[in-house]
N, C-alpha and C. Protein backbone atom coordinates (compact mmCIF):
# COMPACT_ATOMS: atom_id res chain seq x y z
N UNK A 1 0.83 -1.18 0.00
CA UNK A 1 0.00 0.00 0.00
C UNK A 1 0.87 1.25 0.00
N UNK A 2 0.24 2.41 -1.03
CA UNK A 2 0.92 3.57 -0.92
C UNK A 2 1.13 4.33 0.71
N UNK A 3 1.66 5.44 0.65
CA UNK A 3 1.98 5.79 2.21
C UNK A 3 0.89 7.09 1.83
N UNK A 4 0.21 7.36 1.08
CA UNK A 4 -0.63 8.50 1.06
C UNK A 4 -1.95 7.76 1.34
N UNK A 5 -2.26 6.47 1.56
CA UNK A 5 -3.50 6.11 2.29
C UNK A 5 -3.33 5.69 3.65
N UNK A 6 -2.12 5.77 4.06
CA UNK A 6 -1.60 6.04 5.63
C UNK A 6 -2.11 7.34 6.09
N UNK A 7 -1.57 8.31 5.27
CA UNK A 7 -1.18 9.61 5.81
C UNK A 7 -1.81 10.57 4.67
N UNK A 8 -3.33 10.19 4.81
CA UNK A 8 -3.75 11.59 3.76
C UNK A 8 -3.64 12.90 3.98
N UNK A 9 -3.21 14.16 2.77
CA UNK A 9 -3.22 14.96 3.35
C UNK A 9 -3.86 16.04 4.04
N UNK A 10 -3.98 16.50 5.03
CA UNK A 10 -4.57 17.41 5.92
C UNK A 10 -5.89 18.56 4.97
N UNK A 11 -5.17 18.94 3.87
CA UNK A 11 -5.88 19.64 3.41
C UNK A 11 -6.57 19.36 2.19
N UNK A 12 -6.83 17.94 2.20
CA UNK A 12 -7.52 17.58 1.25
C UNK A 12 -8.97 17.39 1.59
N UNK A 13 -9.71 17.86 0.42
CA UNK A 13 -11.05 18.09 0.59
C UNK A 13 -11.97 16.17 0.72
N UNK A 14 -11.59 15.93 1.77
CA UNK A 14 -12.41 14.80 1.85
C UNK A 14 -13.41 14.75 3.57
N UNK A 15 -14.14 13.89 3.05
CA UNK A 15 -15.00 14.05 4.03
C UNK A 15 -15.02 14.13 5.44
N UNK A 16 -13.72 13.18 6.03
CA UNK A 16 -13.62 13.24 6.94
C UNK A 16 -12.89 14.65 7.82
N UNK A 17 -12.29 15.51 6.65
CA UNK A 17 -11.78 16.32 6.93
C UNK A 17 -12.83 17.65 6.94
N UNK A 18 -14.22 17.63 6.52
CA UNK A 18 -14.75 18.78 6.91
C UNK A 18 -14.99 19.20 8.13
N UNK A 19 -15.75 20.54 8.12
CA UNK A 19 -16.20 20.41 9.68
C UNK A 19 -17.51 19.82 10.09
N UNK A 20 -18.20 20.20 10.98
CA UNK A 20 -19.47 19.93 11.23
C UNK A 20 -20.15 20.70 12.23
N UNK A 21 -21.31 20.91 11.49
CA UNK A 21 -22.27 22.10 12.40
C UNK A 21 -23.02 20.75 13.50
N UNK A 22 -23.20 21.52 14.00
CA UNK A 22 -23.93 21.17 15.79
C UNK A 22 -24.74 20.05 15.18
N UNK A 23 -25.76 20.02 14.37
CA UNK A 23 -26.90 18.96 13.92
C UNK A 23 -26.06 17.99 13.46
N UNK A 24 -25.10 17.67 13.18
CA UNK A 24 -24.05 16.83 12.62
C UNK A 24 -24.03 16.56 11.02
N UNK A 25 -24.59 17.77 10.55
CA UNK A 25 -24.09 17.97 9.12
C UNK A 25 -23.03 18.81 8.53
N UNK A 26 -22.55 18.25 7.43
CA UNK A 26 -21.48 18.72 6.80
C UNK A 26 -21.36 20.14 6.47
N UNK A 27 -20.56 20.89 6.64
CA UNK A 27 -20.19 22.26 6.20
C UNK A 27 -19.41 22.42 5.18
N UNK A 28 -19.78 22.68 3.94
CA UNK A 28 -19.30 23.47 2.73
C UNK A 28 -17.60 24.47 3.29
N UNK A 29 -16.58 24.31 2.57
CA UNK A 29 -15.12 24.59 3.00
C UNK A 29 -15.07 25.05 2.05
N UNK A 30 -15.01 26.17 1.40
CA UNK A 30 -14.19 26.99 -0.09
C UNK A 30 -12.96 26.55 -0.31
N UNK A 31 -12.53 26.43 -1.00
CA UNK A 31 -11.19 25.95 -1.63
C UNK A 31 -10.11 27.08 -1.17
N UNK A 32 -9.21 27.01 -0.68
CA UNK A 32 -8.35 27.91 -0.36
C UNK A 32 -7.83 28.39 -1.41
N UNK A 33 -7.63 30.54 -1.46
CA UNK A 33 -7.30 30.92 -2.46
C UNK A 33 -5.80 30.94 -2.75
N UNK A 34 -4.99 30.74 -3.51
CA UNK A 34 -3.85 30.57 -3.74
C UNK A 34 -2.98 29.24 -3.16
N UNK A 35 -1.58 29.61 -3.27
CA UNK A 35 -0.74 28.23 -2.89
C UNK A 35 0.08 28.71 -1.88
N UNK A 36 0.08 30.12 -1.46
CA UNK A 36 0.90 30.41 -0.86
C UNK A 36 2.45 31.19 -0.98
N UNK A 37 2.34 31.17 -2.14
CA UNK A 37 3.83 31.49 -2.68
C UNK A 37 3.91 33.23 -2.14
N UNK A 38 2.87 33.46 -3.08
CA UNK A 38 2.70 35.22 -2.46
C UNK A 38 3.01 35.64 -1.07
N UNK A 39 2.96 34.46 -0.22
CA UNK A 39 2.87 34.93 1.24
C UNK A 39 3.88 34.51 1.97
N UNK A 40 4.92 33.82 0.99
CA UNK A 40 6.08 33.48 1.51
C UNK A 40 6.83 34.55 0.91
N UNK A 41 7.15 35.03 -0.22
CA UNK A 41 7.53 36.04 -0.37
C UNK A 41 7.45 37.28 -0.19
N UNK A 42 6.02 37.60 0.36
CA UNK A 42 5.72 39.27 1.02
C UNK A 42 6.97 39.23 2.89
N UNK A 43 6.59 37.75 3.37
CA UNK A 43 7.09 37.58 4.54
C UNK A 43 8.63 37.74 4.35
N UNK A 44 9.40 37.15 2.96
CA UNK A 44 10.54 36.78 3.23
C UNK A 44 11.72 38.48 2.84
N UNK A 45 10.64 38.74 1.58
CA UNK A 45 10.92 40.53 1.77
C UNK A 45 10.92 41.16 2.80
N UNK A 46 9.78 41.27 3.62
CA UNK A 46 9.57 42.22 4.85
C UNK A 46 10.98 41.61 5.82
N UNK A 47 10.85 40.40 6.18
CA UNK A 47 12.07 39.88 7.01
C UNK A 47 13.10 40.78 7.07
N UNK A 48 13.72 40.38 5.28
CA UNK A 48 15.36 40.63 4.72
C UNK A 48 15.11 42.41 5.06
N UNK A 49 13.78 42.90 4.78
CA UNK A 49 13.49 44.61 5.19
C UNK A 49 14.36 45.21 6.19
N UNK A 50 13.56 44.31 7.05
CA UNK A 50 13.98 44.78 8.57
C UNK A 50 15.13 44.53 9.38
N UNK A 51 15.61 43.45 8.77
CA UNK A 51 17.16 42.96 9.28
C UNK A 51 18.10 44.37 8.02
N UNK A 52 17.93 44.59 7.39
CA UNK A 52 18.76 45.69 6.47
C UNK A 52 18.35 46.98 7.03
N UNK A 53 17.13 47.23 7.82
CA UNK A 53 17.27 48.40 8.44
C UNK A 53 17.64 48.21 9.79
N UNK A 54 17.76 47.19 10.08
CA UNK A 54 18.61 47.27 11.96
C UNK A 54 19.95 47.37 11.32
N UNK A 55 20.92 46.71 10.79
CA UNK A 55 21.75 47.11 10.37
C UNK A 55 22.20 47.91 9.73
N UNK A 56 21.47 49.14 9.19
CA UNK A 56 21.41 50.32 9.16
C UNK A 56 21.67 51.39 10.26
N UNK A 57 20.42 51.22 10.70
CA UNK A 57 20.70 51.80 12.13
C UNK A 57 21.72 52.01 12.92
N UNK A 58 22.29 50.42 13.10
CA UNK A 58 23.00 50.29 13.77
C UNK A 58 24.34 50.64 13.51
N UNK A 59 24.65 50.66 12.29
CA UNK A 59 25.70 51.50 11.91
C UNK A 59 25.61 53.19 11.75
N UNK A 60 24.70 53.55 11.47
CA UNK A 60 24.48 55.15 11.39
C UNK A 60 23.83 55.72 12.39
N UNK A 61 23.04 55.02 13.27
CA UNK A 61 21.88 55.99 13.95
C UNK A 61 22.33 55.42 15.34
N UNK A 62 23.16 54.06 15.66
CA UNK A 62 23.35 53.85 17.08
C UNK A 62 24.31 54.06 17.33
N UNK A 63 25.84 54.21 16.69
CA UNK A 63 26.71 55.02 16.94
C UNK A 63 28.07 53.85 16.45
N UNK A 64 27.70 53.25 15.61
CA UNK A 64 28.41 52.13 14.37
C UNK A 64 28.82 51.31 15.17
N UNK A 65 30.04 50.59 14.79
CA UNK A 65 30.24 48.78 15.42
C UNK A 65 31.70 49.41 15.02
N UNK A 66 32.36 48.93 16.45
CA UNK A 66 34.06 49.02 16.83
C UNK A 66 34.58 47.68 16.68
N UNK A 67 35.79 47.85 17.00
CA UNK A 67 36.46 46.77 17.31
C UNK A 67 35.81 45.60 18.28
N UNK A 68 35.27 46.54 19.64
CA UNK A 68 34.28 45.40 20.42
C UNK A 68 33.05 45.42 20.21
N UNK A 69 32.34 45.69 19.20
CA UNK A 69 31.04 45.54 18.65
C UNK A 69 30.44 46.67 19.11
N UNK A 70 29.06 47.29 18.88
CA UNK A 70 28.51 48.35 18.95
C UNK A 70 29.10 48.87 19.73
N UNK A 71 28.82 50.21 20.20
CA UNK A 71 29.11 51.47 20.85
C UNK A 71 27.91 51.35 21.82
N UNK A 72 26.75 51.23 21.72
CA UNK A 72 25.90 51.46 22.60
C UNK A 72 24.24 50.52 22.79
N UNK A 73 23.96 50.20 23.81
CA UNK A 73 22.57 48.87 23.95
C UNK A 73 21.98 48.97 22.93
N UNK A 74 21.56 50.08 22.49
CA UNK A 74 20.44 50.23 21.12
C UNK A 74 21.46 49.37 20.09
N UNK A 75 22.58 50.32 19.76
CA UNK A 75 23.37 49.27 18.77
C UNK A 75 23.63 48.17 18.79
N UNK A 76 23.48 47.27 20.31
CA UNK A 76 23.40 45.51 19.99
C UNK A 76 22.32 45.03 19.97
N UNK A 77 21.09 45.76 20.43
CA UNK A 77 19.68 45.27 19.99
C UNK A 77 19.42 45.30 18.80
N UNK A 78 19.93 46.03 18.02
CA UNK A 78 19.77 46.43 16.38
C UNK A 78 21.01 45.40 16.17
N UNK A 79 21.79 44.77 16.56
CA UNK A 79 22.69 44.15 15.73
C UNK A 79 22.09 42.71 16.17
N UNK A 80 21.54 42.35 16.96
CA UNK A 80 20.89 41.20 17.17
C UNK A 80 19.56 40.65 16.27
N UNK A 81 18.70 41.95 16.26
CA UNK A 81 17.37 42.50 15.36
C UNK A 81 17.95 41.63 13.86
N UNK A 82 19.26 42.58 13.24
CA UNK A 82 19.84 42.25 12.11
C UNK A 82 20.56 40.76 11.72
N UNK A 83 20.90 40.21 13.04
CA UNK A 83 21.70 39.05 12.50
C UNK A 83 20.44 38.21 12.46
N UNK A 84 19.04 38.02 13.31
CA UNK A 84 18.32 37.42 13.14
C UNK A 84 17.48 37.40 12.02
N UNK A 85 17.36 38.23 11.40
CA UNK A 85 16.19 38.76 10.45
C UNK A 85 17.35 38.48 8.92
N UNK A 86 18.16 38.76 8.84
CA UNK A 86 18.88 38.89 7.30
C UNK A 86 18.74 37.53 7.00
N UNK A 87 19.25 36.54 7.73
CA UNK A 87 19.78 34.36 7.64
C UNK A 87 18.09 34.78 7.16
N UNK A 88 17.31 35.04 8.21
CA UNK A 88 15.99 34.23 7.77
C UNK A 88 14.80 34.61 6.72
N UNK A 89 15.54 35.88 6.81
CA UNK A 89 14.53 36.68 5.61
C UNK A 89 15.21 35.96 4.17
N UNK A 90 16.40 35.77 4.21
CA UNK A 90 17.20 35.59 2.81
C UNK A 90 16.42 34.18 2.12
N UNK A 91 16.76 33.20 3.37
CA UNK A 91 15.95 31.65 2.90
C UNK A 91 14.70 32.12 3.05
N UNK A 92 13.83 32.37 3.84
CA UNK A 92 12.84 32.59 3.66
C UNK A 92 11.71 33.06 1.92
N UNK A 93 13.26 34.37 1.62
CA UNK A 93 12.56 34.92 -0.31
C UNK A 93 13.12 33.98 -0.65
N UNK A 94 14.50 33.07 -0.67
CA UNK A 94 14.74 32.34 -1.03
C UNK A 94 13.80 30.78 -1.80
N UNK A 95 13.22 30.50 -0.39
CA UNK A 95 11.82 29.54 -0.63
C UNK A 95 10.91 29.61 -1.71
N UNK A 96 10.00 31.07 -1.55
CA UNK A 96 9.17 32.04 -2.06
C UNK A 96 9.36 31.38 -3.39
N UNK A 97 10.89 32.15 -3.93
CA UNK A 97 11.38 32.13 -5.21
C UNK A 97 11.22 30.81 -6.06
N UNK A 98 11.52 29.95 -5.16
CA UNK A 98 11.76 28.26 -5.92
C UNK A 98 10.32 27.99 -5.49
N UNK A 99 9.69 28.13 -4.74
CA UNK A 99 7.86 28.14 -5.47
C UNK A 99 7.35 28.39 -6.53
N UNK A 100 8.23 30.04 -6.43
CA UNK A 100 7.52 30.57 -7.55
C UNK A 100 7.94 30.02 -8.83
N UNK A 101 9.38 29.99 -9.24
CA UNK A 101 9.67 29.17 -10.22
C UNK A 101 9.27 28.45 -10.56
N UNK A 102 9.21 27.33 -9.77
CA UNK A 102 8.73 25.40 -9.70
C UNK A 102 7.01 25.51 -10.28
N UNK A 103 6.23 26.65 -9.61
CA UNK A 103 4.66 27.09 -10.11
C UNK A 103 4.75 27.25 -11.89
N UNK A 104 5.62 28.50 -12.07
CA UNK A 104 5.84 29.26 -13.56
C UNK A 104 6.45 27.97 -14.05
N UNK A 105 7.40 27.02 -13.93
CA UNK A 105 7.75 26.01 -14.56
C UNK A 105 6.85 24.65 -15.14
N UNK A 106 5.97 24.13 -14.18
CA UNK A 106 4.98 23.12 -14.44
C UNK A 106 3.64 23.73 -14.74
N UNK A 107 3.16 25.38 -14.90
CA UNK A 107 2.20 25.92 -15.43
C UNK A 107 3.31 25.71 -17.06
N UNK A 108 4.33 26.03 -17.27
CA UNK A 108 4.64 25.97 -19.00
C UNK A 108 4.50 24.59 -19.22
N UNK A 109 5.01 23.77 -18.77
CA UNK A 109 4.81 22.16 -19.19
C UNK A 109 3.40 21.72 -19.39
N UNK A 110 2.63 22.49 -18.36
CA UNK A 110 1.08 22.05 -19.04
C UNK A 110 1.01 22.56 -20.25
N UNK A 111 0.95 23.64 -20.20
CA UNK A 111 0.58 24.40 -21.94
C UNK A 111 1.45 24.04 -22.72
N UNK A 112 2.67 23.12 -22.49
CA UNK A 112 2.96 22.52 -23.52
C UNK A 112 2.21 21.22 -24.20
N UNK A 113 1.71 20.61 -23.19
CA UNK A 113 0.98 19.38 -23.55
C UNK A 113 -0.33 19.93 -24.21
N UNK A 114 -0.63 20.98 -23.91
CA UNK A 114 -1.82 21.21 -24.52
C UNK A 114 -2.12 21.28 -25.65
């Protein structure tokens, strides 16, 4: 037996997966709009955003990075802000991107068969 009749997936429109109103009938579920890609990439922009403006900051507005690292608390909260946010914003558009590709790639292969 396949392992997808083990482990169907969560968001597949089957019965057991709807909900149910109080009388114990089935509730109608709209199809979810999109795949998601859009929302990995608005997230993975905003991320890489905000880690490029703590490190901004933190070089111009908290009083830059010495030999022993910032000059002042604001400047290691902003350099902490930045080291966290740049790694994860980067993979994060990173992801986005190879969605989006992998989407634009097997949407042309259909219309090729077509």
């Amino acid at each position: 037996m396949a392992l997808r009749e083990y482990m169907p997936l969560v968001t597949e429109q089957s019965p057991e997966h709807q909900p149910l109103t109080q009388s114990g009938e089935q509730v109608a579920v709209p199809p979810e709009q999109g795949d998601g890609t859009r929302q990995l990439l608005q997230s993975g922009i905003g991320t890489l955003a905000a880690g490029i403006l703590a490190a901004a900051l933190t070089q111009f507005a908290f009083g830059g990075i010495g030999p022993q690292g910032p000059h002042t608390n604001s400047g290691w909260l902003a350099l902490i802000v930045a080291l966290m946010c740049l790694p994860f914003g980067f993979l994060l558009s990173l992801l986005g991107m190879a969605k989006w590709f992998r989407i634009r790639s097997l949407k042309a292969h259909q219309d090729q068969k077509k």
